[in-house]
Protein backbone atom coordinates (compact mmCIF):
# COMPACT_ATOMS: atom_id res chain seq x y z
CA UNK A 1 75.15 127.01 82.25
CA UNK A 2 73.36 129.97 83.58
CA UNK A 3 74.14 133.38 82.71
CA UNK A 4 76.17 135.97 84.75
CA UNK A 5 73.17 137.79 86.44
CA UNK A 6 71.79 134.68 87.68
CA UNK A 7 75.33 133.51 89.32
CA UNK A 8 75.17 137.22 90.18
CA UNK A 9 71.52 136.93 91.87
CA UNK A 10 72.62 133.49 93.78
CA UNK A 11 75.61 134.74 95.36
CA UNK A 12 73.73 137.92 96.47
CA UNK A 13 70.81 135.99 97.88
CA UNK A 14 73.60 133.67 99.64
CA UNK A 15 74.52 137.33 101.73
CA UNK A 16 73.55 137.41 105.46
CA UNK A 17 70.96 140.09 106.27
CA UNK A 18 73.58 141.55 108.28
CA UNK A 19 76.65 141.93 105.35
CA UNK A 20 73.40 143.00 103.33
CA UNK A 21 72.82 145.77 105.73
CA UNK A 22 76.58 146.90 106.26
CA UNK A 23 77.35 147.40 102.76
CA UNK A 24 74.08 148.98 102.30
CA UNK A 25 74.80 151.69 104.78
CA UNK A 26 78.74 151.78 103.59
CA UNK A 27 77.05 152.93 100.27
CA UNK A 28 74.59 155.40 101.89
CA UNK A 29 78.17 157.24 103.65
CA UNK A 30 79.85 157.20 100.58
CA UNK A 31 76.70 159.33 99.00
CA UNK A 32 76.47 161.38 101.49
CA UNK A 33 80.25 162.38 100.93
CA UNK A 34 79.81 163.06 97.42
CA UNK A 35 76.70 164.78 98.09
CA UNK A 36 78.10 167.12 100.46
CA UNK A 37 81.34 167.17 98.34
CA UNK A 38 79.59 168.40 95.28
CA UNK A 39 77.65 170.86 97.03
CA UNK A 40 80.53 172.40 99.01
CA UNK A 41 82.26 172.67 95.60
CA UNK A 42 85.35 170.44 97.57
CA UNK A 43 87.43 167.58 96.20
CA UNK A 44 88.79 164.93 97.96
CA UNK A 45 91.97 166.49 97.60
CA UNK A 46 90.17 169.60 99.77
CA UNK A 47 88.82 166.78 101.94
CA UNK A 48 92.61 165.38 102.75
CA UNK A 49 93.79 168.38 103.56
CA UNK A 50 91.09 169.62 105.81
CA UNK A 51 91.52 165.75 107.54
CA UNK A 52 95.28 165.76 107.56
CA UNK A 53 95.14 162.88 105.79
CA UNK A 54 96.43 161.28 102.36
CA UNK A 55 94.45 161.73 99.46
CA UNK A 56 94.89 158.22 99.21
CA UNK A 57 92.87 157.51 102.37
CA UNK A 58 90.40 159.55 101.52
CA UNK A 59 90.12 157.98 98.28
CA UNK A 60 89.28 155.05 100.25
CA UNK A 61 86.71 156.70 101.99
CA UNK A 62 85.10 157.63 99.24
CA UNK A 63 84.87 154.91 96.79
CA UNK A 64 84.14 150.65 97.11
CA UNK A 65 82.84 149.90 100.71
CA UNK A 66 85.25 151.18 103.43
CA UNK A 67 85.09 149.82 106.67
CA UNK A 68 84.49 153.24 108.04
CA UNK A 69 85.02 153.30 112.28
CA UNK A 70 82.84 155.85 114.61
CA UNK A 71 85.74 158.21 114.69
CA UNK A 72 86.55 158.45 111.00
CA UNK A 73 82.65 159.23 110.60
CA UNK A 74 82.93 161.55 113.05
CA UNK A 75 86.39 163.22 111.73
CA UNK A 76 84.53 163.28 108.14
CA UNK A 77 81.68 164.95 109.74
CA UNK A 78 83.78 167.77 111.57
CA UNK A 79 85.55 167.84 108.29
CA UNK A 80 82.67 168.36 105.96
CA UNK A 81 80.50 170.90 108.11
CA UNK A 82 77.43 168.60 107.99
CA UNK A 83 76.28 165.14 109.48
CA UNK A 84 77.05 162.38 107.73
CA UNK A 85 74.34 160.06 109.72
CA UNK A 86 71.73 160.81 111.95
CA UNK A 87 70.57 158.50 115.05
C-alpha cells in the first residue's frame, strides 16, 4: 500500500489546471488579508465590524479557500484601505 503523501501526490496531480489555479489564488487573498491585517494592527473582529458583517463570515474569508465573489473582494478592499489584487 503506498504511503499517505503518495495518495496525497495522486489526487493532487488528478486536479484540473483550472481548480489548481482557483485555489491557488483563493490562498494568495487569504495572505493578502492577513498581511494587511497584521500590518494595520486589525483583527478580524475589527474587519467585521468595519464590513458590517459577522465575525463568522469573516472568519470564512479568512481561513480554508472561500469562494470569494468580485464584490466581497471589493468590500474587503474598501474595508482594509489597500488592494487586495491588482489587474
Amino acid at each position: 500500500m503506498r504511503n499517505k503523501q503518495e495518495w496525497f501526490n495522486g489526487k493532487v496531480a488528478a486536479v484540473s489546471p483550472e481548480i489548481k489555479t482557483e485555489l491557488q489564488l483563493s490562498a494568495s487573498i487569504i495572505a493578502r488579508i492577513d498581511t494587511i491585517l497584521k500590518e494595520k494592527n486589525m483583527s478580524q473582529r475589527d474587519l467585521a465590524r468595519k464590513l458590517g458583517k459577522s465575525e463568522a463570515v469573516v472568519s470564512r474569508w479568512t481561513t480554508g479557500f472561500p469562494n470569494l465573489t468580485l464584490r466581497s473582494i471589493a468590500q474587503l478592499s474598501v474595508a482594509l484601505g489597500e488592494p487586495l489584487i491588482k489587474v
